[in-house]
PDB file of N, CA and C in Angstrom:
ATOM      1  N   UNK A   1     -19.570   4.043   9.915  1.00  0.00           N
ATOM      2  CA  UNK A   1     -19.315   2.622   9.803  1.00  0.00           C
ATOM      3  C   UNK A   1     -17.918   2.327  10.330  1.00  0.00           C
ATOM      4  N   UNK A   2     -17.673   1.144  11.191  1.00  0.00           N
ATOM      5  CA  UNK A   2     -16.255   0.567  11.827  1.00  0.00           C
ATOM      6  C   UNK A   2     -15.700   0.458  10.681  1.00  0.00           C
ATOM      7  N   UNK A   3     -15.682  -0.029   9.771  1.00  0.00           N
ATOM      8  CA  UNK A   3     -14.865  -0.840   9.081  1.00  0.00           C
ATOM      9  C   UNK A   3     -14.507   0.313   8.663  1.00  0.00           C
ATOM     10  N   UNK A   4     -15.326   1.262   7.447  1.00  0.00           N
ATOM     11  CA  UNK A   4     -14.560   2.029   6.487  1.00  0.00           C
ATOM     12  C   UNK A   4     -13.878   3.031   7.252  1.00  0.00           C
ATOM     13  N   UNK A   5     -14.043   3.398   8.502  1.00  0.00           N
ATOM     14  CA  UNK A   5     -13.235   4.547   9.153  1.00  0.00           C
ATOM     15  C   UNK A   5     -12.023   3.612   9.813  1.00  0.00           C
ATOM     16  N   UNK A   6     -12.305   2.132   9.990  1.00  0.00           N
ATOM     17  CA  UNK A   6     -10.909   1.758  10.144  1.00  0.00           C
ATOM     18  C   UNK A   6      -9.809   1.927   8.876  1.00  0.00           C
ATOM     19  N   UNK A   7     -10.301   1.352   7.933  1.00  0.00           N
ATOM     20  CA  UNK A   7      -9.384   1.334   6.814  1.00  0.00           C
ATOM     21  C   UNK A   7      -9.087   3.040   5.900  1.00  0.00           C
ATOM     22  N   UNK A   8     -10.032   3.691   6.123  1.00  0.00           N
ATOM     23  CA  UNK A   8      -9.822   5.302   5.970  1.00  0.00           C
ATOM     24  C   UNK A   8      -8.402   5.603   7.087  1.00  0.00           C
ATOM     25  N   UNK A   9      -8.990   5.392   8.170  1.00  0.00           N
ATOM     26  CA  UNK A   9      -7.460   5.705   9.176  1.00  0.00           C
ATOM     27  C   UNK A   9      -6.601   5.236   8.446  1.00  0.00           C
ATOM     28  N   UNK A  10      -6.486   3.837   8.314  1.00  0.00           N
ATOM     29  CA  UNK A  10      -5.039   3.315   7.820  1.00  0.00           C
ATOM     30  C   UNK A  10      -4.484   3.450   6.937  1.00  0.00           C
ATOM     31  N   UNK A  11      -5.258   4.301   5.845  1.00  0.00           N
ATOM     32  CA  UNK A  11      -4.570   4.533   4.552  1.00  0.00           C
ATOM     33  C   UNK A  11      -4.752   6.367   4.639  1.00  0.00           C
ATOM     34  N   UNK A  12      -5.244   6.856   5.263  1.00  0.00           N
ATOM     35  CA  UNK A  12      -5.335   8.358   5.224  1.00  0.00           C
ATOM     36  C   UNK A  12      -4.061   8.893   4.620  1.00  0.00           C
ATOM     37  N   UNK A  13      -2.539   8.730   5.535  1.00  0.00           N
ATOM     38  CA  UNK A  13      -2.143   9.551   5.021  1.00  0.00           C
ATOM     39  C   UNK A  13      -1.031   8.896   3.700  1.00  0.00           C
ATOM     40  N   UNK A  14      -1.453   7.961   3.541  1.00  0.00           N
ATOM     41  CA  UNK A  14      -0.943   7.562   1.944  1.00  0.00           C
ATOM     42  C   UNK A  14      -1.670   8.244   0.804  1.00  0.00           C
ATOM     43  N   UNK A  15      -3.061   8.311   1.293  1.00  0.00           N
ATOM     44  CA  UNK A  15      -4.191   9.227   0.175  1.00  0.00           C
ATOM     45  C   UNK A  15      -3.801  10.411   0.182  1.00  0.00           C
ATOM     46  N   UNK A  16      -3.070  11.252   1.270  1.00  0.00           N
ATOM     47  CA  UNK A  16      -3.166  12.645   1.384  1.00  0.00           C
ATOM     48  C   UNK A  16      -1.477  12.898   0.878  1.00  0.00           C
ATOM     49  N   UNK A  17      -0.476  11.771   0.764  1.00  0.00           N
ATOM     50  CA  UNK A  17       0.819  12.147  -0.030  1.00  0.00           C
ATOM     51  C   UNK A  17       0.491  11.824  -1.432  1.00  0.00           C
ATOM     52  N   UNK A  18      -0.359  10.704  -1.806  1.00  0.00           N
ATOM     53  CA  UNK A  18      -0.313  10.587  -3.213  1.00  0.00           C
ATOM     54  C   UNK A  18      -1.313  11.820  -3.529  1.00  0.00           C
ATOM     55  N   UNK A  19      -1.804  12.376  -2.995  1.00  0.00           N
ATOM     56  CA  UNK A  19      -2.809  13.452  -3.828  1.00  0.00           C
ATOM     57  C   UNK A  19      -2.036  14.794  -3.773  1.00  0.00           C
ATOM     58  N   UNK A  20      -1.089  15.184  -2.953  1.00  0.00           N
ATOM     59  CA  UNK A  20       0.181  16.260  -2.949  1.00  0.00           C
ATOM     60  C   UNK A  20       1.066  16.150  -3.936  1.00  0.00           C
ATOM     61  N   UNK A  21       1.460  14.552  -4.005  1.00  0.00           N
ATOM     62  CA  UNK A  21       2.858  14.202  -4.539  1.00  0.00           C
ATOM     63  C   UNK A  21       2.835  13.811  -6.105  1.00  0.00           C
ATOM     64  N   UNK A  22       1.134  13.364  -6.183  1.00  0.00           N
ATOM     65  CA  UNK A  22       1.110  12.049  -7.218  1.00  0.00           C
ATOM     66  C   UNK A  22       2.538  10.935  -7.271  1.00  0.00           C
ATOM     67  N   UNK A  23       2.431  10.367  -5.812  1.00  0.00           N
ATOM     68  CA  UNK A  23       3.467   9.242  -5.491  1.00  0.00           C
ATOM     69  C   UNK A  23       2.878   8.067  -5.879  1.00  0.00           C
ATOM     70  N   UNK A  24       1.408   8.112  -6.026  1.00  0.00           N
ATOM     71  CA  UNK A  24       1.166   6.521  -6.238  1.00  0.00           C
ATOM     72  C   UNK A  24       1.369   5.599  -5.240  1.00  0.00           C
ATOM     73  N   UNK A  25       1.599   5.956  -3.962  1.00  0.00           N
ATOM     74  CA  UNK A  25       1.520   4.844  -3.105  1.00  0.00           C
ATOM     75  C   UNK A  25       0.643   3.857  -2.730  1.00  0.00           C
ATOM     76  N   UNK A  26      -0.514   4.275  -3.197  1.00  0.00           N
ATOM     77  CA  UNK A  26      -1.536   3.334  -2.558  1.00  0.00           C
ATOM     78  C   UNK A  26      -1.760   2.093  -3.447  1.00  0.00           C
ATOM     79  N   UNK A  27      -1.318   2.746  -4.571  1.00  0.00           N
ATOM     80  CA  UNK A  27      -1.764   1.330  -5.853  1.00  0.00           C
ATOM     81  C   UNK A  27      -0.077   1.029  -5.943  1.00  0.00           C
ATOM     82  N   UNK A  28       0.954   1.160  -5.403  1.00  0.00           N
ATOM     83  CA  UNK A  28       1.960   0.475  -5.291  1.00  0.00           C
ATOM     84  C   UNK A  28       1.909  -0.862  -3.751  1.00  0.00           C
ATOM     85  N   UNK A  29       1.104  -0.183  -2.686  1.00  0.00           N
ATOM     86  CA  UNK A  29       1.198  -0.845  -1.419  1.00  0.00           C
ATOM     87  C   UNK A  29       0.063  -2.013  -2.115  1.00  0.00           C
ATOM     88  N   UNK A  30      -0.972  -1.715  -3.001  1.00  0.00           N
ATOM     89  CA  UNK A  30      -2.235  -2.866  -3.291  1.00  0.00           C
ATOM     90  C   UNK A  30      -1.539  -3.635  -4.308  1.00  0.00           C
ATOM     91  N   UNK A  31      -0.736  -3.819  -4.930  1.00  0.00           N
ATOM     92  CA  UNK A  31      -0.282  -4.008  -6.002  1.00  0.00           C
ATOM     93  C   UNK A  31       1.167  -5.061  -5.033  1.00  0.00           C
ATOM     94  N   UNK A  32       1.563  -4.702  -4.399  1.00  0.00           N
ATOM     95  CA  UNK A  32       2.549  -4.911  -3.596  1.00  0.00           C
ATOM     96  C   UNK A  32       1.650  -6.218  -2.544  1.00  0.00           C
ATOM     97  N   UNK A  33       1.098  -5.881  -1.583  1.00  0.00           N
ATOM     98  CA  UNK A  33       0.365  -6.999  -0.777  1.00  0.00           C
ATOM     99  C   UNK A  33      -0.226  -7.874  -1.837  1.00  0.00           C
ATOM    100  N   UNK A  34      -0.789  -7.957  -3.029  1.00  0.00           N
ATOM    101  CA  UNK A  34      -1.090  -9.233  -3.888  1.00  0.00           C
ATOM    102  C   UNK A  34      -0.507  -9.765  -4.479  1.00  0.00           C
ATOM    103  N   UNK A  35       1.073  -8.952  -4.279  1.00  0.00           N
ATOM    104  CA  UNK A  35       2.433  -9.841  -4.381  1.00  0.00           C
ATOM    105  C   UNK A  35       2.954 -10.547  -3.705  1.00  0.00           C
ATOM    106  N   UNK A  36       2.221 -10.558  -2.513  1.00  0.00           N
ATOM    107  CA  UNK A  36       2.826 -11.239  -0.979  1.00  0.00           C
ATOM    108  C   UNK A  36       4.180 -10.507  -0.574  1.00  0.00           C
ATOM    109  N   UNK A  37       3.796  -9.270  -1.182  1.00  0.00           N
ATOM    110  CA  UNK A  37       5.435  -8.475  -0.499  1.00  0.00           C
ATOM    111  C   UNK A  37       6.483  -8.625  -1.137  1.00  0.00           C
ATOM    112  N   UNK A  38       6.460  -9.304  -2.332  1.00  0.00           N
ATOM    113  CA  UNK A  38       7.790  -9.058  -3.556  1.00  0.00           C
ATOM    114  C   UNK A  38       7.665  -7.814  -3.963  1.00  0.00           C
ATOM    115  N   UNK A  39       9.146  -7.043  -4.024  1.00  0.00           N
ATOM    116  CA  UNK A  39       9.081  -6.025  -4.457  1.00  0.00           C
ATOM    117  C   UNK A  39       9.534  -6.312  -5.660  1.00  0.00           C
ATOM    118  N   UNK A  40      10.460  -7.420  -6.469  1.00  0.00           N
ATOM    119  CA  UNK A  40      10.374  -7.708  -7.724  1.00  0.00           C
ATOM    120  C   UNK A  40       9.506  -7.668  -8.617  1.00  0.00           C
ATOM    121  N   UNK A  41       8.130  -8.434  -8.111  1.00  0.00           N
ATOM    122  CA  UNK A  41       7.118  -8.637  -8.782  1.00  0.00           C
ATOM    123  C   UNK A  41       6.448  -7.352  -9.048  1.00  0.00           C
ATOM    124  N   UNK A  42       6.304  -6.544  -7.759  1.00  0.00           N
ATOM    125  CA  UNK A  42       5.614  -5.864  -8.123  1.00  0.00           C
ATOM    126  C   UNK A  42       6.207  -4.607  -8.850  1.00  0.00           C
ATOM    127  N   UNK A  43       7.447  -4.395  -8.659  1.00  0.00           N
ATOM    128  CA  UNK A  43       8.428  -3.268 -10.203  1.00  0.00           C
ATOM    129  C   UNK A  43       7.997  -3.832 -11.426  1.00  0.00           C
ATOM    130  N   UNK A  44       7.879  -5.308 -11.482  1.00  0.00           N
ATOM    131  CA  UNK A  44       7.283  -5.506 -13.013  1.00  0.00           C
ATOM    132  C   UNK A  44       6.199  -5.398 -13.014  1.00  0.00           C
ATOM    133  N   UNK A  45       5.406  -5.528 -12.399  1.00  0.00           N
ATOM    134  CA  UNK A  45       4.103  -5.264 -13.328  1.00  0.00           C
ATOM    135  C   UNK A  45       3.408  -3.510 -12.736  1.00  0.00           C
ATOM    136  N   UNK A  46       4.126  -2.836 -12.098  1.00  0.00           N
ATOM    137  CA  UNK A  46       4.101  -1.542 -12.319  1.00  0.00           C
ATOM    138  C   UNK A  46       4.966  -1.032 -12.884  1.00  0.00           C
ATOM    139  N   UNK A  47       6.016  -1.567 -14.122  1.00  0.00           N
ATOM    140  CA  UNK A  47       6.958  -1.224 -14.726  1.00  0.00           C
ATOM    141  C   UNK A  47       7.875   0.039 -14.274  1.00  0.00           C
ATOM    142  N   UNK A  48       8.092  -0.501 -13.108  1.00  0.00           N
ATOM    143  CA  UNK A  48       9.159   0.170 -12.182  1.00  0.00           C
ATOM    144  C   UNK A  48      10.984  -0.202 -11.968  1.00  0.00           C
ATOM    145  N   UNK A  49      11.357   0.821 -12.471  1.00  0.00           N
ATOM    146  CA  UNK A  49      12.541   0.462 -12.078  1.00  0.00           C
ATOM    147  C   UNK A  49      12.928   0.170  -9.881  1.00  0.00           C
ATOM    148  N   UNK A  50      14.274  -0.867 -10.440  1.00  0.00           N
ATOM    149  CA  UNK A  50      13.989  -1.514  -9.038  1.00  0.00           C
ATOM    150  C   UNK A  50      14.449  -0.599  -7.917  1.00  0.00           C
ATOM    151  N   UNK A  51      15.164   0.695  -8.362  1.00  0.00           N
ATOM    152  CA  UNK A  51      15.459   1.495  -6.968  1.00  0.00           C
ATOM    153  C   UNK A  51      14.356   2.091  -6.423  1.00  0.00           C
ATOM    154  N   UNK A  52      13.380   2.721  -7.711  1.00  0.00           N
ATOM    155  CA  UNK A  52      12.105   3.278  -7.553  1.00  0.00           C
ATOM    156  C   UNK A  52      11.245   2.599  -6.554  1.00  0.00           C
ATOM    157  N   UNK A  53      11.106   1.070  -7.120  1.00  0.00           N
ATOM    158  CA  UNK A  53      10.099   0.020  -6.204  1.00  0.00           C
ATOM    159  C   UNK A  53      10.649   0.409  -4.587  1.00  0.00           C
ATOM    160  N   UNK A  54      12.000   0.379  -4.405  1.00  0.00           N
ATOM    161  CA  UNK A  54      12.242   0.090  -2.803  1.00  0.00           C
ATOM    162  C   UNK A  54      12.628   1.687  -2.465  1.00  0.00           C
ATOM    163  N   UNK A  55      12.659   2.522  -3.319  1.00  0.00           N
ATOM    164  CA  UNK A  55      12.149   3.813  -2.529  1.00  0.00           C
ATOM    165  C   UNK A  55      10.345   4.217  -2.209  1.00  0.00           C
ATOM    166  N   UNK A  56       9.869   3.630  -3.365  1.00  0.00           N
ATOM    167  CA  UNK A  56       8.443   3.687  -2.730  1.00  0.00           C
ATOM    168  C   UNK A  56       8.428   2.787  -1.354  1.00  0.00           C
ATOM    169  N   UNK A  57       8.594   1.787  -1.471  1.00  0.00           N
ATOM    170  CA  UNK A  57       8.292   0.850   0.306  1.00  0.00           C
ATOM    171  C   UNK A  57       8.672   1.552   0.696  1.00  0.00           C
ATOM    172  N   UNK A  58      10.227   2.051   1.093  1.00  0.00           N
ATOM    173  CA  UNK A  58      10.437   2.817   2.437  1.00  0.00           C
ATOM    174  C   UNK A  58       9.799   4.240   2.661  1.00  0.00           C
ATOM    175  N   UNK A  59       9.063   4.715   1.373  1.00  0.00           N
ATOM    176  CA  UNK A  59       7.997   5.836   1.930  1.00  0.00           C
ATOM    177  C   UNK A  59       6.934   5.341   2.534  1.00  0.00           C
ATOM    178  N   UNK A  60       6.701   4.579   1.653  1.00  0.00           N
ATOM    179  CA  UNK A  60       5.346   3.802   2.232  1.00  0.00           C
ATOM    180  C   UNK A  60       5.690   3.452   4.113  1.00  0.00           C
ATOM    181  N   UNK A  61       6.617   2.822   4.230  1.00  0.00           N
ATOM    182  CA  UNK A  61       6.718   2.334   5.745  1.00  0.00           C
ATOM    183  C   UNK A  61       7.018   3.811   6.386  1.00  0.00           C
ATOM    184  N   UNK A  62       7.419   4.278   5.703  1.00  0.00           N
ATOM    185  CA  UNK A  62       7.657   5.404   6.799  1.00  0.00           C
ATOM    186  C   UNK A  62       5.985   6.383   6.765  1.00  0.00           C
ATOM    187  N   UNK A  63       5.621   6.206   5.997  1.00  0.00           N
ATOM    188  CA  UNK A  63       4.378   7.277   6.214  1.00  0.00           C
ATOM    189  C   UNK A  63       2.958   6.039   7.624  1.00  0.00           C
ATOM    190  N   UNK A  64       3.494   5.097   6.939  1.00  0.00           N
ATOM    191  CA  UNK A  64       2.274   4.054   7.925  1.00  0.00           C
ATOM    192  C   UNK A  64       3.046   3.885   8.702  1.00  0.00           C
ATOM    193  N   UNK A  65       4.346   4.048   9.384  1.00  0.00           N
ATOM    194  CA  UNK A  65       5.298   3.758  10.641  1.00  0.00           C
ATOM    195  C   UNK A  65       4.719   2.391  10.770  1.00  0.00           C
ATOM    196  N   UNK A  66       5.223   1.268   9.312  1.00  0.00           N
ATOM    197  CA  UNK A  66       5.110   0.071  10.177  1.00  0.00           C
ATOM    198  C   UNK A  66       6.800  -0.387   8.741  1.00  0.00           C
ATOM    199  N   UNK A  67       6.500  -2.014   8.994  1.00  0.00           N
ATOM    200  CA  UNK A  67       7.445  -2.519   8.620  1.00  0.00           C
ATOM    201  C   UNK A  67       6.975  -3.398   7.525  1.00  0.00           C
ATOM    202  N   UNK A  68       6.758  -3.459   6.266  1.00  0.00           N
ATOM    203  CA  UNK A  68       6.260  -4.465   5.325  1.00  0.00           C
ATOM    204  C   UNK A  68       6.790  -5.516   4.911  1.00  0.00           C
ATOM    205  N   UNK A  69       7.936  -5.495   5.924  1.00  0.00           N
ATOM    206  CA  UNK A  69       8.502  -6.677   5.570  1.00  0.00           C
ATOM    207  C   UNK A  69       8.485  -8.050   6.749  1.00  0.00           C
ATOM    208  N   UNK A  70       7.613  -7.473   8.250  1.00  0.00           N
ATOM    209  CA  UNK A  70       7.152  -8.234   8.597  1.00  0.00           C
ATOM    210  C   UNK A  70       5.707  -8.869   7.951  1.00  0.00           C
ATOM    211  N   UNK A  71       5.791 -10.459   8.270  1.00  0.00           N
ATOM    212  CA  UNK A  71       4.696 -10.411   7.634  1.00  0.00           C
ATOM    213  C   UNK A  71       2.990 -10.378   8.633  1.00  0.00           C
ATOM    214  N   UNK A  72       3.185  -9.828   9.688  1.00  0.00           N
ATOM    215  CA  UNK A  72       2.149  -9.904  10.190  1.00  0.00           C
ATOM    216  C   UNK A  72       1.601  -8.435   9.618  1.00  0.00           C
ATOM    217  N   UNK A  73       2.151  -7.174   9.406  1.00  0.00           N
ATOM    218  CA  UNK A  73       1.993  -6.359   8.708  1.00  0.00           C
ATOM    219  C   UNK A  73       1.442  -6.120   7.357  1.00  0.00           C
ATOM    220  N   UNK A  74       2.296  -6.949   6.849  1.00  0.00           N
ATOM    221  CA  UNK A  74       1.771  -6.991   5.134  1.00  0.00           C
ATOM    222  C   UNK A  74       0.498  -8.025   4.814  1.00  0.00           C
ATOM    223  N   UNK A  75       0.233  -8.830   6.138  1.00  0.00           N
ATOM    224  CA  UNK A  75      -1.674  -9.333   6.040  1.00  0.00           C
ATOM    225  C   UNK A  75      -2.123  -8.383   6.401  1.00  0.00           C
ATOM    226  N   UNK A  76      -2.126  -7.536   7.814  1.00  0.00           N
ATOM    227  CA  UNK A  76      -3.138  -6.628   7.827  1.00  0.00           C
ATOM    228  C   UNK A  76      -3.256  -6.089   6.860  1.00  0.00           C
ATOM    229  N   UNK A  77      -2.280  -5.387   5.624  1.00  0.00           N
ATOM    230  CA  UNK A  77      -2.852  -4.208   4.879  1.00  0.00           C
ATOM    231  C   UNK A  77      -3.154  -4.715   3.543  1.00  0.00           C
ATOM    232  N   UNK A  78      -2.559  -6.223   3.530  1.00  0.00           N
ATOM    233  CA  UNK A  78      -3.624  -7.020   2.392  1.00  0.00           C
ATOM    234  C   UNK A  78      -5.039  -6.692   2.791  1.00  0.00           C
ATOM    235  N   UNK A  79      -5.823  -7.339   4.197  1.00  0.00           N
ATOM    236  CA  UNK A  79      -6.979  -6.951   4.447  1.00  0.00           C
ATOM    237  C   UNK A  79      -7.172  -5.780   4.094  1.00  0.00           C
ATOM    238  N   UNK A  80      -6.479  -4.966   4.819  1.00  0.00           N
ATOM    239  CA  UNK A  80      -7.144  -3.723   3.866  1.00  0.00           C
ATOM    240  C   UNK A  80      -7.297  -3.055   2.615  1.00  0.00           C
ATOM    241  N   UNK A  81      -6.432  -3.269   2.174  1.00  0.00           N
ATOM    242  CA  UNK A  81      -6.412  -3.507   0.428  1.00  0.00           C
ATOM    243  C   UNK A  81      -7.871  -4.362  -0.350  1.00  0.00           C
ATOM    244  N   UNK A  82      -7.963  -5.181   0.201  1.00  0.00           N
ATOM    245  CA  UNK A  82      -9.236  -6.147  -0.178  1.00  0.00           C
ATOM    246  C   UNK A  82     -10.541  -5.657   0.297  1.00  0.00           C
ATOM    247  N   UNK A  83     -10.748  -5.078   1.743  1.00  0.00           N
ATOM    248  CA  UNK A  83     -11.589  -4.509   2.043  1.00  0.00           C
ATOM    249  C   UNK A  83     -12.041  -2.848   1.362  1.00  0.00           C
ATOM    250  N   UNK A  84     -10.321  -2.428   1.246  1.00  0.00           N
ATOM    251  CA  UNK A  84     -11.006  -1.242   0.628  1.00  0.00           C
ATOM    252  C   UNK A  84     -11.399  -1.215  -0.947  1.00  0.00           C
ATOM    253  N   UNK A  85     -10.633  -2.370  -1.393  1.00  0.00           N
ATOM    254  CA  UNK A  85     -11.468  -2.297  -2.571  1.00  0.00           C
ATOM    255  C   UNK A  85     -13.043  -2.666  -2.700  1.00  0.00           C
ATOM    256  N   UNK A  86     -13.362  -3.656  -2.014  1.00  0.00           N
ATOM    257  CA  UNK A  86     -14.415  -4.037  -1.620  1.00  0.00           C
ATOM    258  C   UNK A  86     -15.685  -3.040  -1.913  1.00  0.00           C
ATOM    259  N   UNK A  87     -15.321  -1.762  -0.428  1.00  0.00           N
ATOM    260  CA  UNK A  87     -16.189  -1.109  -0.672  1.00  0.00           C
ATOM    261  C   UNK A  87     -16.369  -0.023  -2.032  1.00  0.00           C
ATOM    262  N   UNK A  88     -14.669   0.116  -2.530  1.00  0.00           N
ATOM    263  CA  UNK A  88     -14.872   1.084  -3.581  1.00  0.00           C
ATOM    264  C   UNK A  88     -15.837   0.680  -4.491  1.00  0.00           C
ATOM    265  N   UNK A  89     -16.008  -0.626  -4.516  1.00  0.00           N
ATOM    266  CA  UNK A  89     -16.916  -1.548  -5.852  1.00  0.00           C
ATOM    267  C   UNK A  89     -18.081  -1.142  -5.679  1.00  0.00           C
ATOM    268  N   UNK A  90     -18.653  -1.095  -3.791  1.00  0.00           N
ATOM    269  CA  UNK A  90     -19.665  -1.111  -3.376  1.00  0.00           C
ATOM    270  C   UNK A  90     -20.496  -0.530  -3.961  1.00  0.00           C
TER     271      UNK A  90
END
């Protein structure tokens, strides 16, 4: 299927550090895009301290080599966030 091997690509290797690291990136980046990209918001309600929150983003950007603080970026991976939950429900 297009879709799920698109959004498998795009999150691959966030799945493959949080399952090494237990970093939690992926439910920080989903948690994060339904913040519209506050990293305030989203330290509170993952009860994160705030250096923690902006050392996770800059792993996060550095493992997806993009920038989350553009925002044409942080829609795509809302979509994907939404889509991949989507199918997890499926």
């Amino acid at each position: 299927n297009g879709v799920k091997d698109y959004i498998a690509g795009k999150l691959e290797k966030l799945k493959d550090y949080d399952e090494t690291s237990d970093g939690h990136l992926q439910e920080t980046l989903a948690v994060l895009v339904e913040n519209n990209g506050s990293k305030k918001l989203t330290a509170e309600q993952l009860y994160l301290h705030r250096n923690t929150m902006i050392s996770r983003v800059k792993q996060i950007e550095k493992i997806l080599e993009c920038d989350l603080g553009n925002p044409q970026n942080l829609r795509e991976f809302s979509f994907i966030c939404k889509v991949k939950e989507y199918i997890d429900c499926a």
